[in-house]
Protein backbone atom coordinates (compact mmCIF):
# COMPACT_ATOMS: atom_id res chain seq x y z
CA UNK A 1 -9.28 -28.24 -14.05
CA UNK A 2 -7.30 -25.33 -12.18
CA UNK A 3 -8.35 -21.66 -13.37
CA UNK A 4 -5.70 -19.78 -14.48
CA UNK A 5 -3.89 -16.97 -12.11
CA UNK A 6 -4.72 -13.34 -13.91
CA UNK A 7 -3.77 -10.02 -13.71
CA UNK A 8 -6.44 -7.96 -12.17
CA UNK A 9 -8.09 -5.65 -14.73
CA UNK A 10 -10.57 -2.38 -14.33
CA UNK A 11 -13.36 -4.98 -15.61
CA UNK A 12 -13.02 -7.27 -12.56
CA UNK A 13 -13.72 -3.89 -10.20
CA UNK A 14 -16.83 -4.49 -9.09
CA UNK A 15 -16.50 -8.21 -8.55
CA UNK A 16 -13.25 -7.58 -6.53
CA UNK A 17 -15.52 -4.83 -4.54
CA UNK A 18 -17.76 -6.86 -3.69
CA UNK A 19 -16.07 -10.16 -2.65
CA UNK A 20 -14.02 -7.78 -0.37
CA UNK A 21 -17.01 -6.23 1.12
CA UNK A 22 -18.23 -8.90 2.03
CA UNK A 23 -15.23 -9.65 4.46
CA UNK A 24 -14.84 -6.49 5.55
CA UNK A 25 -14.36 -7.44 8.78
CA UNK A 26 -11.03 -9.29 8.35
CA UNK A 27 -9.99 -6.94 5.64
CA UNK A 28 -11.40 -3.27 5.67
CA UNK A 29 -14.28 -1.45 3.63
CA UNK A 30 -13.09 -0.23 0.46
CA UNK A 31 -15.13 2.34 -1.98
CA UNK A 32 -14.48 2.56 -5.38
CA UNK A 33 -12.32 5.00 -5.62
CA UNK A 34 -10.31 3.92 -3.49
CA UNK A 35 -9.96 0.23 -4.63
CA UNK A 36 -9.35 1.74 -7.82
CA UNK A 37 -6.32 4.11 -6.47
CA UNK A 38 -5.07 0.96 -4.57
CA UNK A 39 -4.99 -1.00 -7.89
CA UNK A 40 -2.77 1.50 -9.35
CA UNK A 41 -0.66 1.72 -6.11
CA UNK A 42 -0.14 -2.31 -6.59
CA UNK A 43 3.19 -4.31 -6.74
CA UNK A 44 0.89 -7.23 -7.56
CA UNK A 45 -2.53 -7.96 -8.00
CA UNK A 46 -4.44 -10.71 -9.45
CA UNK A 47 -7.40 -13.25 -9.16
CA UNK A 48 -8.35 -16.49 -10.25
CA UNK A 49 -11.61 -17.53 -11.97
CA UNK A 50 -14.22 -14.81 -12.61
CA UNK A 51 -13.61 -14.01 -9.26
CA UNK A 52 -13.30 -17.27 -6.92
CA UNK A 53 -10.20 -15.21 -5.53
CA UNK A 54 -8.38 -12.07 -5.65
CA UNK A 55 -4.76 -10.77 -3.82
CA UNK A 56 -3.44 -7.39 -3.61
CA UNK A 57 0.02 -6.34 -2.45
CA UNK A 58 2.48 -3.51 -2.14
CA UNK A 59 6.00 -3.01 -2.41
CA UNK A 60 7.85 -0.30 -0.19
CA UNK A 61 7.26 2.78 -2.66
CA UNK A 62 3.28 2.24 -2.50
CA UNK A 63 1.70 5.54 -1.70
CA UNK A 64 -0.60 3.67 1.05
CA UNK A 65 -1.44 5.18 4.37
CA UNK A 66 -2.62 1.63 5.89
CA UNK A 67 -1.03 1.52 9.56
CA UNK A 68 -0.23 -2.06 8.87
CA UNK A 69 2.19 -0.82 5.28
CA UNK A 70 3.37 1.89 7.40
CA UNK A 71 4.46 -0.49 10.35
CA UNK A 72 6.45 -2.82 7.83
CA UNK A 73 7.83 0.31 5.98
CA UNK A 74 9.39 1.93 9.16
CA UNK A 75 10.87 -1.73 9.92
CA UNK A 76 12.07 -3.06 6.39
CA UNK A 77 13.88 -1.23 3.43
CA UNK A 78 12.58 -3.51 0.84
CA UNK A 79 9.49 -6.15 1.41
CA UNK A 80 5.76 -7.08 -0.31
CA UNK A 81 2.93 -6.33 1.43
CA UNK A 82 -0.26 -8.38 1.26
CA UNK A 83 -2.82 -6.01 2.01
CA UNK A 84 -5.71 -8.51 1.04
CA UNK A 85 -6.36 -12.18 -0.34
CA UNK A 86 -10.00 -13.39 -0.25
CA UNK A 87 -11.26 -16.62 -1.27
CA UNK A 88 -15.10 -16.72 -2.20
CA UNK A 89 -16.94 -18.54 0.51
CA UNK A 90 -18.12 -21.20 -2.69
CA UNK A 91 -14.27 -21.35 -3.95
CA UNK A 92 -13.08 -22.26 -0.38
CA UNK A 93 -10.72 -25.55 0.18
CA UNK A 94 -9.67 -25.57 -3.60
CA UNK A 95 -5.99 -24.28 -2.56
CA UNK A 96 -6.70 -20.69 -4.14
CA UNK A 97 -5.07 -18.95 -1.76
CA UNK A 98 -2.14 -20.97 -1.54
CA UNK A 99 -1.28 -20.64 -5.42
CA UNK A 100 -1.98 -16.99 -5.15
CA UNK A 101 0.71 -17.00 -2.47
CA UNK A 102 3.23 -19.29 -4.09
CA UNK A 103 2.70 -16.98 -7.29
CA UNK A 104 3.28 -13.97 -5.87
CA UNK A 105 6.47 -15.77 -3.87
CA UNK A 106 8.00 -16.16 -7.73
CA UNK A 107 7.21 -12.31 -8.99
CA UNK A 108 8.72 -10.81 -5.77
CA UNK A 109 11.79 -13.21 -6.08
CA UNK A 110 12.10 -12.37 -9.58
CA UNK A 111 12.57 -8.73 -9.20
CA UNK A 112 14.46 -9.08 -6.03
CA UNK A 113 12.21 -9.04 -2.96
CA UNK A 114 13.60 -11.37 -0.13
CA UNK A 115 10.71 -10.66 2.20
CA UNK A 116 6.78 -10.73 1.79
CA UNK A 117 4.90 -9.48 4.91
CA UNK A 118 1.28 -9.40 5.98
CA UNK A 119 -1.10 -9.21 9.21
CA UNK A 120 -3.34 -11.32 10.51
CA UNK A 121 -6.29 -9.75 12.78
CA UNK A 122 -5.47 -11.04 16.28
CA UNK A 123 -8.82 -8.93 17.66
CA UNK A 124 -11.29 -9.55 16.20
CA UNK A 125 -9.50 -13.30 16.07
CA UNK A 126 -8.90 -15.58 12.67
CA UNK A 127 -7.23 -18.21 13.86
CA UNK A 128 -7.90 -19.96 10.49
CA UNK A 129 -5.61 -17.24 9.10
CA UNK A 130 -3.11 -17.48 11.57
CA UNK A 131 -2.39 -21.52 10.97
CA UNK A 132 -2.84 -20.78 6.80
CA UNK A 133 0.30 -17.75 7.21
CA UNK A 134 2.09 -20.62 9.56
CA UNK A 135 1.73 -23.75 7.26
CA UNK A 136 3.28 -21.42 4.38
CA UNK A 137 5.99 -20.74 6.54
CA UNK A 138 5.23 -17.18 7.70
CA UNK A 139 6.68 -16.03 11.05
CA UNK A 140 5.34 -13.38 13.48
CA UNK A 141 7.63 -10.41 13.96
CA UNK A 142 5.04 -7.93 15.62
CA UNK A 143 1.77 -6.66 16.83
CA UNK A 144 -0.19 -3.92 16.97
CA UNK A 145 -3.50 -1.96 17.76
CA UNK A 146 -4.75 0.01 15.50
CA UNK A 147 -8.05 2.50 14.02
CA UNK A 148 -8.33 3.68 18.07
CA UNK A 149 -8.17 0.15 20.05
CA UNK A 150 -10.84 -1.16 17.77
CA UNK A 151 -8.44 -3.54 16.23
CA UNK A 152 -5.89 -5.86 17.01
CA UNK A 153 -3.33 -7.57 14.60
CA UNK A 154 0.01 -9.39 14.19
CA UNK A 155 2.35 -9.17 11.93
CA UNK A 156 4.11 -11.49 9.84
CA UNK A 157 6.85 -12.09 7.39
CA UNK A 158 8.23 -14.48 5.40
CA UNK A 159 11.85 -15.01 3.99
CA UNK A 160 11.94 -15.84 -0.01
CA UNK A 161 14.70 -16.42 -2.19
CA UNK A 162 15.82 -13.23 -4.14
């Protein structure tokens, strides 16, 4: 039986802080105040299960200060930006991520997005990222270093209808 795709609600806070915690190093720390203020800021955010897996994006008026959203916004005047999707280490292989994907493909269409972007870290590597954004037909239109040479990433976008 596939678990339904739901909005993310202030109950699922602490779940969603600590499944992202624990991948910190692919995504980035987040206290809860400040996953809270990025859950307001969201164009889309939602999770599957009790929390097998969660995604959290941004449109072009987020107030974000990531230098990933700021590198798409100085680029793009419309786009979605997936900040985060995390797939519980026990949830893995079940396609979660993909159907978070193709459902947020559908809500940005339908309100007129034509582009969804993300990054993908290329230091430290994730190579299992990397293939996932390519078999879903993401493209690489940049790169960067960021938070002082620490961290390396690539960007990537994707074309949807809209």
């Amino acid at each position: 039986m596939r678990l339904p795709i739901e909005r993310v609600s202030p109950q699922d806070e602490l779940a969603i802080l600590a499944l992202n915690n624990e991948h910190a190093a692919e995504l980035s720390w987040l206290e809860p105040e400040r996953l809270s203020f990025l859950l307001g800021e969201a164009f889309y955010a939602r999770r599957i299960g009790a929390l097998e897996a969660f995604i959290m994006t941004f449109d072009q008026h987020a107030s974000y200060d990531s230098p990933n959203f700021l590198w798409f916004r100085e680029r793009y005047p419309r786009f979605v930006y997936v900040d985060r999707v995390v797939v519980a280490a026990a949830a893995r292989g079940r396609g979660h991520a993909r159907r978070l994907y193709e459902d947020l493909f559908e809500q940005a269409s339908r309100v007129g997005q034509a582009i969804v972007t993300c990054e993908v870290n290329a230091e430290p590597p994730n190579p299992a990222s990397d293939a996932f954004h390519a078999a879903i037909g993401f493209a690489e239109v940049g790169d960067a270093v960021i938070h002082g040479g620490r961290k390396a990433v690539r960007y990537y976008a994707r074309r949807i209808a809209g």
